[in-house]
N, C-alpha and C. Protein backbone atom coordinates (compact mmCIF):
# COMPACT_ATOMS: atom_id res chain seq x y z
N UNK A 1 -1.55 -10.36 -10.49
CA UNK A 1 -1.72 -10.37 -9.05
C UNK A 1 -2.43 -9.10 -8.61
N UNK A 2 -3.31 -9.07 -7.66
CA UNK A 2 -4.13 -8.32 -6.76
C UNK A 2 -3.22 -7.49 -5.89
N UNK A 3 -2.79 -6.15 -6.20
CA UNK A 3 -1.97 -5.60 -4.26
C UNK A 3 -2.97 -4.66 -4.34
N UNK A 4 -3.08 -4.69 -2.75
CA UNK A 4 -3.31 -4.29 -1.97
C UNK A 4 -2.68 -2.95 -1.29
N UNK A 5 -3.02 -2.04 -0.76
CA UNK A 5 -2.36 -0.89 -0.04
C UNK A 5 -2.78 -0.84 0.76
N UNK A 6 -2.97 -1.00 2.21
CA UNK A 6 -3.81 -0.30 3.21
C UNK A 6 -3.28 1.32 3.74
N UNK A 7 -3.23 2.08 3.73
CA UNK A 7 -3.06 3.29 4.27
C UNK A 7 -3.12 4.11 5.51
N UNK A 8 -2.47 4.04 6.64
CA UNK A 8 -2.58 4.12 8.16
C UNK A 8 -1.80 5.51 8.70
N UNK A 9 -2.29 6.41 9.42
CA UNK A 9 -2.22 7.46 10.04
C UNK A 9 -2.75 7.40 11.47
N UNK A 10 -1.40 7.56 12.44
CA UNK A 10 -2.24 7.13 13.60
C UNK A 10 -3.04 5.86 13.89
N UNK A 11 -2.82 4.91 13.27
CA UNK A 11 -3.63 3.50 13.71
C UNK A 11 -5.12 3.70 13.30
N UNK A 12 -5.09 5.08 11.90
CA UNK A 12 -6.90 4.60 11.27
C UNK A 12 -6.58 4.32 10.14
N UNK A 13 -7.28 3.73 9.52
CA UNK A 13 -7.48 3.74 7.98
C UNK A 13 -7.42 5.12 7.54
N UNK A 14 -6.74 5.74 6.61
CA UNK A 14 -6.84 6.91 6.01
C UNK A 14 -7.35 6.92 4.61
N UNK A 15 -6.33 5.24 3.85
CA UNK A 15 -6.92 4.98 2.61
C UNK A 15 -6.64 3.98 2.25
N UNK A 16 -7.06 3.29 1.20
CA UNK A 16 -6.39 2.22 0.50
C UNK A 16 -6.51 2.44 -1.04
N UNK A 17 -5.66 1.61 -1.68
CA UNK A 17 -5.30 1.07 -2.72
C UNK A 17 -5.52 -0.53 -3.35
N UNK A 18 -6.98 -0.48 -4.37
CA UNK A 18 -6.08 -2.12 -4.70
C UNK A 18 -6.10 -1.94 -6.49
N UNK A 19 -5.03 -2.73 -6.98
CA UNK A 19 -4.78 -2.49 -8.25
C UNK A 19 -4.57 -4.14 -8.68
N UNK A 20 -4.44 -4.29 -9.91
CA UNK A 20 -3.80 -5.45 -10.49
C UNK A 20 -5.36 -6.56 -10.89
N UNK A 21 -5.02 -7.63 -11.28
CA UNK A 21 -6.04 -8.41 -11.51
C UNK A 21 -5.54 -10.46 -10.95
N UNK A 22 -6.33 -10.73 -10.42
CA UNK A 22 -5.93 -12.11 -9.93
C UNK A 22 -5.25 -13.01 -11.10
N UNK A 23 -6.25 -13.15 -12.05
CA UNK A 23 -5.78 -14.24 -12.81
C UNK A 23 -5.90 -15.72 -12.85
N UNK A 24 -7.00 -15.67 -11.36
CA UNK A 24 -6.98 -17.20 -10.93
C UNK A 24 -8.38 -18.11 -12.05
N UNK A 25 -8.34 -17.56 -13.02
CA UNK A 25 -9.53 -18.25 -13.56
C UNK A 25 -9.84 -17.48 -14.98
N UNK A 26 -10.51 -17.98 -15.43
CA UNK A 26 -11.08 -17.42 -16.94
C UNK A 26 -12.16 -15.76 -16.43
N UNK A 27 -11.81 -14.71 -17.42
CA UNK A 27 -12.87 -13.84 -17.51
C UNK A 27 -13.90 -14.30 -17.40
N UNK A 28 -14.58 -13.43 -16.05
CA UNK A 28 -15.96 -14.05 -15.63
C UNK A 28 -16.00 -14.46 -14.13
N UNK A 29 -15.29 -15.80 -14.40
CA UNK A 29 -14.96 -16.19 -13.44
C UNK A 29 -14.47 -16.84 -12.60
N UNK A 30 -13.44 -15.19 -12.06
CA UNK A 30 -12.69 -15.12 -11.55
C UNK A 30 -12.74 -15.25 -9.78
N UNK A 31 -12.62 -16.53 -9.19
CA UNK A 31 -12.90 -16.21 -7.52
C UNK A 31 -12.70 -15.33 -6.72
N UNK A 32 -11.42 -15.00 -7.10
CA UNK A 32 -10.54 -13.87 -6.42
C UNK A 32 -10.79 -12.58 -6.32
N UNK A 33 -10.87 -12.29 -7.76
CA UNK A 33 -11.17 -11.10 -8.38
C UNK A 33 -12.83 -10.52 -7.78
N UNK A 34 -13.71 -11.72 -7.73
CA UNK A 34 -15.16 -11.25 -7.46
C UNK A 34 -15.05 -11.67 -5.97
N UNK A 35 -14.31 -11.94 -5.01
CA UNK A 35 -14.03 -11.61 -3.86
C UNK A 35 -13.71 -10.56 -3.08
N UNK A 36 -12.26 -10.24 -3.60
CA UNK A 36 -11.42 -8.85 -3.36
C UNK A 36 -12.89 -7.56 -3.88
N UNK A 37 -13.42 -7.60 -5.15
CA UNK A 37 -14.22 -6.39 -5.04
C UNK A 37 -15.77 -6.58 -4.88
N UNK A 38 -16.34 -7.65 -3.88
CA UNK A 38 -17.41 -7.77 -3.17
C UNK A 38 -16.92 -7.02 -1.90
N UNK A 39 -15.97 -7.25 -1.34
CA UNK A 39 -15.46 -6.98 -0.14
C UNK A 39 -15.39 -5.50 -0.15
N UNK A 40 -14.25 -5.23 -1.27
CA UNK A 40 -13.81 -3.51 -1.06
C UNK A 40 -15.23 -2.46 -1.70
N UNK A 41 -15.90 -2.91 -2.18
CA UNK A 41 -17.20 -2.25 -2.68
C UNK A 41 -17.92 -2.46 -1.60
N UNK A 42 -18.05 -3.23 -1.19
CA UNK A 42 -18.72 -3.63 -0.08
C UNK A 42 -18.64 -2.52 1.42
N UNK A 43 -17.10 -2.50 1.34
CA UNK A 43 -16.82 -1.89 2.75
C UNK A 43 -17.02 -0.21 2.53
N UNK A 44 -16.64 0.18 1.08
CA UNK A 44 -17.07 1.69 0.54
C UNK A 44 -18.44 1.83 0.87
N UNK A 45 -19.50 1.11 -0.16
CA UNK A 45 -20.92 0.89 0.72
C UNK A 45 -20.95 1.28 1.71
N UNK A 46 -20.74 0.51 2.88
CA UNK A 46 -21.29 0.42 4.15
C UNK A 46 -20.58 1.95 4.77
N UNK A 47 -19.39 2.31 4.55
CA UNK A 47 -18.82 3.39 4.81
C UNK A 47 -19.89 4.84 4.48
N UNK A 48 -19.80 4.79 3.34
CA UNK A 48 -20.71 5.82 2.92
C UNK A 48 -22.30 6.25 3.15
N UNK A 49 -22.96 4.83 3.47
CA UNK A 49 -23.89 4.91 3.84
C UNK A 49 -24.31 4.92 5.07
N UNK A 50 -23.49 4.03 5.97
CA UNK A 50 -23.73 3.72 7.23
C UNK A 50 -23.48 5.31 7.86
N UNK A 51 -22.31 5.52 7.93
CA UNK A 51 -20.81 6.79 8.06
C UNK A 51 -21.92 7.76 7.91
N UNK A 52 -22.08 8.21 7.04
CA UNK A 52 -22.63 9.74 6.39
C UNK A 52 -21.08 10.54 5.44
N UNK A 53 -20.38 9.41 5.35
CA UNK A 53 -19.14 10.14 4.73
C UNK A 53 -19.17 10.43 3.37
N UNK A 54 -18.59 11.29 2.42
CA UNK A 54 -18.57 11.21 0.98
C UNK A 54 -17.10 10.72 1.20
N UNK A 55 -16.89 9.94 0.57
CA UNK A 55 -15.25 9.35 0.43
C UNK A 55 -15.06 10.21 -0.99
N UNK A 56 -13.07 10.27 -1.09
CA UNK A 56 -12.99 10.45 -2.68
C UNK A 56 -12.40 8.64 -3.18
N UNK A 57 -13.34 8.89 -3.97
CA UNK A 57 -12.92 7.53 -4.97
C UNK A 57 -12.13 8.14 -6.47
N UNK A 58 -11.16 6.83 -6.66
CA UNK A 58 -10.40 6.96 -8.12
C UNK A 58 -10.89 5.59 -8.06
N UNK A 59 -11.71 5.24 -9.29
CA UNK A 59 -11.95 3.87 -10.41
C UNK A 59 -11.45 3.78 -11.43
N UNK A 60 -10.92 2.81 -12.18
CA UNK A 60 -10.69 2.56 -13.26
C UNK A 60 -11.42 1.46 -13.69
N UNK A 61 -11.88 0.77 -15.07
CA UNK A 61 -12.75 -0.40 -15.09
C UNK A 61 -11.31 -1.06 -15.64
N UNK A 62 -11.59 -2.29 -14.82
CA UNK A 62 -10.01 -3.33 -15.25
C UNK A 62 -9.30 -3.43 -13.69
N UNK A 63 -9.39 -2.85 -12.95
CA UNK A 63 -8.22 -3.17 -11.99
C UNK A 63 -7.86 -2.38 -11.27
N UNK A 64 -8.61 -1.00 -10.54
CA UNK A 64 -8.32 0.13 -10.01
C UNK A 64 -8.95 0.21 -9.15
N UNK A 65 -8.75 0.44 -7.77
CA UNK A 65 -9.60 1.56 -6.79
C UNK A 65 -8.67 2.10 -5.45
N UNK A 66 -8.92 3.59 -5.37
CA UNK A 66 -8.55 4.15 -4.87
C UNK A 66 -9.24 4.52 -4.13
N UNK A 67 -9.14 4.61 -2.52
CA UNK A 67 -10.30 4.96 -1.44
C UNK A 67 -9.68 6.06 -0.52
N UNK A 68 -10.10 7.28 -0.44
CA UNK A 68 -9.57 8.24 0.72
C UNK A 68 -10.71 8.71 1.44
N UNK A 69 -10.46 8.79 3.04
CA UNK A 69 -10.99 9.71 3.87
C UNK A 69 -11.18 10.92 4.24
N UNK A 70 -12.22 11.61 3.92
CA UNK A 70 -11.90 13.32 4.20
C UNK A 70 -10.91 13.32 5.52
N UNK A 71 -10.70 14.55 5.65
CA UNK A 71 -10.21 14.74 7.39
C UNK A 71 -10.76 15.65 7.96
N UNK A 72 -12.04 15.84 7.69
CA UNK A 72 -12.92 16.65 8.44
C UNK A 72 -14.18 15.36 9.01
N UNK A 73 -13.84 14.27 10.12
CA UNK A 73 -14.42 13.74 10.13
C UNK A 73 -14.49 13.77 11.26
N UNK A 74 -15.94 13.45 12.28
CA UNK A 74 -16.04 13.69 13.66
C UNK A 74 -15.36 12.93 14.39
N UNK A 75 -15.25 12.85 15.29
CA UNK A 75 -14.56 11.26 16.38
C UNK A 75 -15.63 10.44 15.82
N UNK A 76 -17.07 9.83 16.05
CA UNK A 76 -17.63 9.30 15.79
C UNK A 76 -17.72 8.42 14.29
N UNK A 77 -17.21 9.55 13.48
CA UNK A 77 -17.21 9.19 12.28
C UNK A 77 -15.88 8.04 11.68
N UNK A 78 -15.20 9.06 12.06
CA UNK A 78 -13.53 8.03 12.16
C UNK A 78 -13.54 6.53 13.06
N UNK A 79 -14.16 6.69 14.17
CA UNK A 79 -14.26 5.42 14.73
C UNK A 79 -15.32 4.29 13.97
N UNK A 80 -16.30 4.63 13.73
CA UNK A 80 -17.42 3.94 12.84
C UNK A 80 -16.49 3.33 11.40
N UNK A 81 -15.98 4.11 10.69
CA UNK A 81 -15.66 4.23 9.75
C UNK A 81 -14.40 3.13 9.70
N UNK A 82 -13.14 3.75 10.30
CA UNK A 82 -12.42 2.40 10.72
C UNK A 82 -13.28 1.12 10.83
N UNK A 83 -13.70 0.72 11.84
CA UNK A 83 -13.80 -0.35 12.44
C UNK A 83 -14.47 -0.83 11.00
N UNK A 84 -15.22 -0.36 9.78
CA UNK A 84 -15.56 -1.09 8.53
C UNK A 84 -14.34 -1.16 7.46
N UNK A 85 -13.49 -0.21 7.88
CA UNK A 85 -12.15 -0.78 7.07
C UNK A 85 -11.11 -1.75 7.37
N UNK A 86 -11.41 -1.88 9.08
CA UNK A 86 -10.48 -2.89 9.61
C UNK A 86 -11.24 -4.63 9.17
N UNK A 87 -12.61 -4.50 9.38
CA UNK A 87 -13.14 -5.35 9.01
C UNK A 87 -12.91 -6.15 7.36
N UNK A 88 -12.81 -5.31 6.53
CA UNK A 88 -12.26 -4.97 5.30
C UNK A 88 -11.20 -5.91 4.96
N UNK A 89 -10.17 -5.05 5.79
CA UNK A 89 -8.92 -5.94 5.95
C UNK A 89 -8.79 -7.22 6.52
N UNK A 90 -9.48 -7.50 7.34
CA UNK A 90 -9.68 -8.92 7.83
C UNK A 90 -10.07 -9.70 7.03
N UNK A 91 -11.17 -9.53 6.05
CA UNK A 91 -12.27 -10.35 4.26
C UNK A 91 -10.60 -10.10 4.03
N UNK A 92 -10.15 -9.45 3.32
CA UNK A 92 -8.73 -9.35 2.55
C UNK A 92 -8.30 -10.17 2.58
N UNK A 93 -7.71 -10.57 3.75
CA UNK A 93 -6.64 -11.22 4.33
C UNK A 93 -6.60 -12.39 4.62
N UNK A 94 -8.27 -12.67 4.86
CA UNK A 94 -8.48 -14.34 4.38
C UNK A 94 -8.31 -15.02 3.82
N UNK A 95 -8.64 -13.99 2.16
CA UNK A 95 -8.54 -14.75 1.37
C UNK A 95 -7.18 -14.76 0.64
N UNK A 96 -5.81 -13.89 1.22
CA UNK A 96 -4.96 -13.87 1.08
C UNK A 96 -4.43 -14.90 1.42
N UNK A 97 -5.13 -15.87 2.33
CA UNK A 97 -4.39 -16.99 3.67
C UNK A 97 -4.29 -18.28 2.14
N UNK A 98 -5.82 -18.03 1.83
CA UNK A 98 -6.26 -18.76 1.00
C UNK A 98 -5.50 -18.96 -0.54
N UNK A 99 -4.88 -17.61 -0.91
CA UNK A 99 -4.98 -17.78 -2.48
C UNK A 99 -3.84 -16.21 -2.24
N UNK A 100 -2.68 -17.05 -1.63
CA UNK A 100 -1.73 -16.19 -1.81
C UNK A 100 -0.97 -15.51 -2.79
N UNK A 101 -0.76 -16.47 -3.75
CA UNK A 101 -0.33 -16.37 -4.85
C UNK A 101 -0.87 -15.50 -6.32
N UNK A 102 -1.85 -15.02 -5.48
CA UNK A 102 -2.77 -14.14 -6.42
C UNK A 102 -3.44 -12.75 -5.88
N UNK A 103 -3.17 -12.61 -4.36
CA UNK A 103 -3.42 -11.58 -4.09
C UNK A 103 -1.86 -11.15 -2.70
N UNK A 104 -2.06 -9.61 -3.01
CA UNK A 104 -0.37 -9.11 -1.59
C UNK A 104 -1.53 -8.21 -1.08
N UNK A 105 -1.12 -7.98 0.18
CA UNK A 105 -1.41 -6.98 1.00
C UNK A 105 -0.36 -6.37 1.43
N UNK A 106 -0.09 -5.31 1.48
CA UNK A 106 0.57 -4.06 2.16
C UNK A 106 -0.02 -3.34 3.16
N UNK A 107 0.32 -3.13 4.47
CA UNK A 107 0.03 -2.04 5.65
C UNK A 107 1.07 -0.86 5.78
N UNK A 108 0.40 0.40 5.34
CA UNK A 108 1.83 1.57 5.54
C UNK A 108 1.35 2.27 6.65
């Protein structure tokens, strides 16, 4: 199974967590699996590039990512930045609606 962490300070994204592996299919391919990290690669992308942020990332190959926010970030930046992690969470959570049994989400 896929969890999820979302990480919340004050009602922003600060960080997330996703670990584990779906399982819903043969190596390769996996729906879930190439869902969950289109999305969360996806939203790092757009963060980093859009943002101007350096995030710290922890990867592992197999089943790891770890996403944090500096806290030297402008108002502008934090607001931009959220609103692509909330978005984030919304892709998540779809496909959580979808294929529960293979992926959790957590909000702390």
């Amino acid at each position: 199974m896929i969890k999820v962490c979302i990480y919340k300070k004050a009602d922003l994204i600060r960080a997330f967590k996703i670990s584990g592996h779906a399982n819903s299919g043969p190596y390769g391919y996996d729906l879930v699996c190439a869902g969950v990290s289109a999305v969360s690669f996806g939203a790092v992308n757009a963060v980093t590039t859009l943002c101007d942020i350096d995030l710290k990332i922890d990867q592992a190959d197999g089943g790891y990512l770890f996403v944090e926010l500096p806290f030297s970030l402008s108002k502008e930046q934090a607001r931009n930045a959220n609103l692509i992690l909330e978005a984030m969470v919304v892709s998540l959570q779809t496909i959580e609606r979808e294929y529960k049994q293979f992926i959790q989400i957590k909000i702390q």
